[in-house]
N, C-alpha and C. Protein backbone atom coordinates (compact mmCIF):
# COMPACT_ATOMS: atom_id res chain seq x y z
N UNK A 1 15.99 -28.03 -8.63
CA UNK A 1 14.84 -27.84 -7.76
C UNK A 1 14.91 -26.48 -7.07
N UNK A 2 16.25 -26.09 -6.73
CA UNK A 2 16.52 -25.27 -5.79
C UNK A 2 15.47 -23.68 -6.56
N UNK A 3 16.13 -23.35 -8.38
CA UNK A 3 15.58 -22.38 -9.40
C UNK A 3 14.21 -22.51 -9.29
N UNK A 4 13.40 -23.76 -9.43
CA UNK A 4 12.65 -23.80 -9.12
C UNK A 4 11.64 -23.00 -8.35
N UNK A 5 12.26 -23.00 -7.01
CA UNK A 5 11.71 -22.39 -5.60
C UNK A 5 11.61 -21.04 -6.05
N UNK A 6 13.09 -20.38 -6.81
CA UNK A 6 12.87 -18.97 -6.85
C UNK A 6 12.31 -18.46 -7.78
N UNK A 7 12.29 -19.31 -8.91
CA UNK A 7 11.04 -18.89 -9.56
C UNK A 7 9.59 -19.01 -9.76
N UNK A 8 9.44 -19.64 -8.53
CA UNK A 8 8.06 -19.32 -8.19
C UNK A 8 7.77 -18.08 -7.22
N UNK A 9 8.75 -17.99 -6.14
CA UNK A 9 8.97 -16.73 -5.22
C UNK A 9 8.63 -15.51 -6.23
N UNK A 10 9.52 -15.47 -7.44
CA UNK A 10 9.31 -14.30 -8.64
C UNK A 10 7.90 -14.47 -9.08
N UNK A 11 7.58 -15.39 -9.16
CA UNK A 11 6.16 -15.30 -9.88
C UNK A 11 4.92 -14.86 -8.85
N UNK A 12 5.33 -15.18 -7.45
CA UNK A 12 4.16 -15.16 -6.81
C UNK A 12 4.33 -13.79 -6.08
N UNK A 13 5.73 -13.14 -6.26
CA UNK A 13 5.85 -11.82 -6.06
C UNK A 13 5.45 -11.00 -7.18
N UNK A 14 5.44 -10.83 -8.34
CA UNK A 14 5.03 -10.07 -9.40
C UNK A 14 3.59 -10.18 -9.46
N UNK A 15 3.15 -11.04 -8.69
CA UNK A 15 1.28 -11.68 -8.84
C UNK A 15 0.78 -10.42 -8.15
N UNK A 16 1.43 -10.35 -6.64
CA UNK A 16 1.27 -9.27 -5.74
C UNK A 16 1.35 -8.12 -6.30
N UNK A 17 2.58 -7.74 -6.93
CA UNK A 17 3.36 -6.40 -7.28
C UNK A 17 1.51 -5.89 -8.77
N UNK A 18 1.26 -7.00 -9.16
CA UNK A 18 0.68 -6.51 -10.28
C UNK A 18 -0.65 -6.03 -9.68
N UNK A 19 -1.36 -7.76 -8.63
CA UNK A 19 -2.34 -7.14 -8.32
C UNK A 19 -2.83 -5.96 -6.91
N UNK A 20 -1.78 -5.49 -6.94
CA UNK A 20 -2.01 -4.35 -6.09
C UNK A 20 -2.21 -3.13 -6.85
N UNK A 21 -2.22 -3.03 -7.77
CA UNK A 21 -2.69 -1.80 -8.79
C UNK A 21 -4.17 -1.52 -8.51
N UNK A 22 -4.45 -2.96 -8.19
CA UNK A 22 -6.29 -2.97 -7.94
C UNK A 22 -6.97 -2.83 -6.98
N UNK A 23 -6.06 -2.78 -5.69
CA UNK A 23 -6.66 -2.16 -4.52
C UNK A 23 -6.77 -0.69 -4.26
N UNK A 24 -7.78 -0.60 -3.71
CA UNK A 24 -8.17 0.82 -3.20
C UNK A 24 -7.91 1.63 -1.99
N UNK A 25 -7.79 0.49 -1.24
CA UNK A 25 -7.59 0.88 0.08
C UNK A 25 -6.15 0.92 0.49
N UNK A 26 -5.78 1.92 0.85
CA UNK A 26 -4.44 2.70 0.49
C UNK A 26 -3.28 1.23 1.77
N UNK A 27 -4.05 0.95 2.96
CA UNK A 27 -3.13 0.19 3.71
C UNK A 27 -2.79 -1.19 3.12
N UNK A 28 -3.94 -1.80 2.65
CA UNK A 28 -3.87 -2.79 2.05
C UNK A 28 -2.95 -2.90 0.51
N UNK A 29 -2.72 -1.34 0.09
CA UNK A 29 -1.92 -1.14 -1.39
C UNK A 29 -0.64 -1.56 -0.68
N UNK A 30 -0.18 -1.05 0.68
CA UNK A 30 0.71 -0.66 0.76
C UNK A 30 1.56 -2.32 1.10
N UNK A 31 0.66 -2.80 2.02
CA UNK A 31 1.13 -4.48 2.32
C UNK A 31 0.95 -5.08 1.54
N UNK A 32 0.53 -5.20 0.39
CA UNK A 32 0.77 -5.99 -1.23
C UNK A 32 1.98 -5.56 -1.39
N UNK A 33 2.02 -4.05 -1.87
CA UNK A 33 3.65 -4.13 -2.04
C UNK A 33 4.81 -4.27 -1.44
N UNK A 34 4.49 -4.26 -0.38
CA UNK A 34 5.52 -4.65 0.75
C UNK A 34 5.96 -6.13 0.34
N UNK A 35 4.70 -6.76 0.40
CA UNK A 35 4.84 -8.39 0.62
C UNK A 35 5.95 -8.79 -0.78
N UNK A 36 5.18 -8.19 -1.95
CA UNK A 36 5.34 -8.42 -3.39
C UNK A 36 6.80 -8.14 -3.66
N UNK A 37 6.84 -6.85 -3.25
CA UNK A 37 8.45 -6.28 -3.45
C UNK A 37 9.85 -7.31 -2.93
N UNK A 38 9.16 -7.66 -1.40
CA UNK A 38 9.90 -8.79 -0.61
C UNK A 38 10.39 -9.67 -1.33
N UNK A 39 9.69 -10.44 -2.10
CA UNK A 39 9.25 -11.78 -2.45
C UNK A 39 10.37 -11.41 -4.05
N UNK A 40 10.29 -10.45 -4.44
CA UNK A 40 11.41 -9.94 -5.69
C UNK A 40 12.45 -9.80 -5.38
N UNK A 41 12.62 -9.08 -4.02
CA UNK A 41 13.75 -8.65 -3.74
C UNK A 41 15.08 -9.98 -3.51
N UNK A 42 14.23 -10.70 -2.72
CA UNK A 42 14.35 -12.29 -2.77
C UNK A 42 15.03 -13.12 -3.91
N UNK A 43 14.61 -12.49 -4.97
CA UNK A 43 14.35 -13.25 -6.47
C UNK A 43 15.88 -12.98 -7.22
N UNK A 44 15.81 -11.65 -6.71
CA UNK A 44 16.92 -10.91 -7.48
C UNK A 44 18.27 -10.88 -6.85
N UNK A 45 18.20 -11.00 -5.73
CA UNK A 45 19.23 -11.36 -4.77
C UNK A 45 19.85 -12.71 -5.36
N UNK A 46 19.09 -13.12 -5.40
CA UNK A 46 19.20 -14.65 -5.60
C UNK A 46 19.94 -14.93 -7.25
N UNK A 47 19.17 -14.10 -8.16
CA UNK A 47 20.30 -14.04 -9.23
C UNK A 47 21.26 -13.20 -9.96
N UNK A 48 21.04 -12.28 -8.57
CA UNK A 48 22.20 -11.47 -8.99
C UNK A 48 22.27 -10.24 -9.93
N UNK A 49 21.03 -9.16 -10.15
CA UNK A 49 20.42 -8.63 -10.53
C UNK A 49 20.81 -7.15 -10.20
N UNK A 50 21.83 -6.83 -9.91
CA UNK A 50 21.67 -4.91 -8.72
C UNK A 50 20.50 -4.45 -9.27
N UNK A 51 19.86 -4.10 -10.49
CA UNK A 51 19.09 -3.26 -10.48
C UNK A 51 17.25 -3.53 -10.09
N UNK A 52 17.28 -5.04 -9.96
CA UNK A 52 15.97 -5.34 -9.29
C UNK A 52 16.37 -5.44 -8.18
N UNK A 53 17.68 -5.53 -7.50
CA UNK A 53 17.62 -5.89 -5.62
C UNK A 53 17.50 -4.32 -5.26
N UNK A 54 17.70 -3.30 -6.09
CA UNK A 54 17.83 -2.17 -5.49
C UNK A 54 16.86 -1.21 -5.52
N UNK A 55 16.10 -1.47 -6.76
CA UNK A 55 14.94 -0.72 -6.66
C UNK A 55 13.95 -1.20 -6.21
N UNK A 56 13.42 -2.66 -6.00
CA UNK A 56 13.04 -3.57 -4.43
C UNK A 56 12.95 -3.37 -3.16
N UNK A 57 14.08 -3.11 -3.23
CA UNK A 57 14.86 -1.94 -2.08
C UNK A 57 14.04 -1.11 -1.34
N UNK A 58 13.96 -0.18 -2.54
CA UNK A 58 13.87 1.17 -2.42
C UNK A 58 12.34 1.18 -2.25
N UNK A 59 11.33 0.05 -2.86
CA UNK A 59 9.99 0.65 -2.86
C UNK A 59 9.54 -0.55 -1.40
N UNK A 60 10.01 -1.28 -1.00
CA UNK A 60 10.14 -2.15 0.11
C UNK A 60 10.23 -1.02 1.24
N UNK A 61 10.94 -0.39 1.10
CA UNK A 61 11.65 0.48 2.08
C UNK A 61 10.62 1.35 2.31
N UNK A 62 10.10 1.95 1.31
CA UNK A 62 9.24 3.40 1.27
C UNK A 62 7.52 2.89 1.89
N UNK A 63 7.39 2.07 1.14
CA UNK A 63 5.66 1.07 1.87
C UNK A 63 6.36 0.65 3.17
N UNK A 64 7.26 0.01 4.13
CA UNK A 64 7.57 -0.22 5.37
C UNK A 64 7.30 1.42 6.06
N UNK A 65 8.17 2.24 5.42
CA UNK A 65 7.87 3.43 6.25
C UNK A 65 6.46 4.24 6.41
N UNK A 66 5.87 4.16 5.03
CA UNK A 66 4.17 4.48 4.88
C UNK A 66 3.71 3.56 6.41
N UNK A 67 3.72 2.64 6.12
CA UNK A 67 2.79 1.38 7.18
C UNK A 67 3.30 1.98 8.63
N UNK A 68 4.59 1.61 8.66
CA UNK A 68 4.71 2.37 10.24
C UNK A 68 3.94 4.19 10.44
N UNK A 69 4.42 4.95 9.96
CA UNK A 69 3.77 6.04 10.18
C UNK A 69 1.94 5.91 10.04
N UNK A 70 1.27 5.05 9.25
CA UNK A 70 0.19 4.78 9.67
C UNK A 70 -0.24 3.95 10.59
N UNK A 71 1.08 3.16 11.23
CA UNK A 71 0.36 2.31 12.54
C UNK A 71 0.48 3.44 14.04
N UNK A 72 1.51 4.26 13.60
CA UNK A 72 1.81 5.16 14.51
C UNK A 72 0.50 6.54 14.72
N UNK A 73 0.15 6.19 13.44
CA UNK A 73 -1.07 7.67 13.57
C UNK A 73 -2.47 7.07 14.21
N UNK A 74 -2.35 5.48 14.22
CA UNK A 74 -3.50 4.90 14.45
C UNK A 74 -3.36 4.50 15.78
N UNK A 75 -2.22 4.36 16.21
CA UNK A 75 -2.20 3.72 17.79
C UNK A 75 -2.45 5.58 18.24
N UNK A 76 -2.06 6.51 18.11
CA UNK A 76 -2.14 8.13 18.37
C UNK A 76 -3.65 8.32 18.37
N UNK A 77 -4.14 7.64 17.49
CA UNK A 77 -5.86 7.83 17.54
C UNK A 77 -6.15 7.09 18.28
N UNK A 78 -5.91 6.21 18.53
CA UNK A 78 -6.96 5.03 19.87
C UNK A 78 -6.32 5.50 21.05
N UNK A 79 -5.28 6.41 21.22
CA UNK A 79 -4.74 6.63 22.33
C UNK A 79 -5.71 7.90 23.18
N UNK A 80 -5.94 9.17 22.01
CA UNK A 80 -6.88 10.49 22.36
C UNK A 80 -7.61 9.85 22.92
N UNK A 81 -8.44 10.40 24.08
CA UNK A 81 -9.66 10.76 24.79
C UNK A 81 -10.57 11.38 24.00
N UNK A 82 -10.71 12.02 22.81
CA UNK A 82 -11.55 12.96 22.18
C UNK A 82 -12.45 11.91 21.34
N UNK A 83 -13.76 11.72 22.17
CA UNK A 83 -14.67 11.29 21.18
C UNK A 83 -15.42 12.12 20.09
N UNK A 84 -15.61 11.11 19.46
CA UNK A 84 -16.49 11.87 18.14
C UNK A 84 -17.72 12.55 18.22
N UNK A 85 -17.82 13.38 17.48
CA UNK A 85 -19.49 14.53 17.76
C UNK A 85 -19.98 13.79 17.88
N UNK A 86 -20.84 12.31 17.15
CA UNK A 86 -22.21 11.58 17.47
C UNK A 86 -21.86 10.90 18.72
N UNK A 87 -20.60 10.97 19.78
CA UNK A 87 -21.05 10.88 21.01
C UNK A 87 -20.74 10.90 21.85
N UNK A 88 -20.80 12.17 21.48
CA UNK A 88 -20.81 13.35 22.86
C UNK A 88 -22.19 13.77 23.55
N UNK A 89 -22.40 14.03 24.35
CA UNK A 89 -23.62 14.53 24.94
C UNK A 89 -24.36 15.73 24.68
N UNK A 90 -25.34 15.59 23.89
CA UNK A 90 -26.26 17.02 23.68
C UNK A 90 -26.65 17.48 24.88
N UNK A 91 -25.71 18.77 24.75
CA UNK A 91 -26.53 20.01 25.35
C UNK A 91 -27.64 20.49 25.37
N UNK A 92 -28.45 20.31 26.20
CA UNK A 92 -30.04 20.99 25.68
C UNK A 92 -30.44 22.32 26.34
């Protein structure tokens, strides 16, 4: 039962890993693979794999750091005072 579990974890991580090829929207690419990679990394751990726990790893690692530096550029934007040209006040 236990194989079971992890091979569905593998399957429902490679579901992710695949269908994130199909998103467009770069944040949402990035938390598919996050999630997807997880869910492998998981998989491979589990049977003992170095070269899927590590390159898992590695792309786990790299989408965590993407996402933070874009939550960081986005809390930096809601933080500015600088509104946008459509509204600002025309000068007449």
């Amino acid at each position: 039962m236990e194989n079971l579990i992890y091979d569905i974890i593998s399957w429902v991580g490679l579901t992710i890993c695949i269908g994130a090829f199909f998103i467009k929207d770069v944040f949402w690419l990035r938390l598919a693979t996050l999630i997807g990679c997880s869910l492998l990394f998981v998989y491979y751990s589990h049977i003992a794999i170095p070269q899927g726990v590590i390159s898992n790893l590695l792309v786990l690692l790299i989408n965590a750091y993407y996402l933070l530096r874009f939550a960081a550029a986005r809390k930096k934007a809601a933080n500015t005072d600088v509104a946008p040209a459509a509204l600002k006040p025309q000068a007449e």
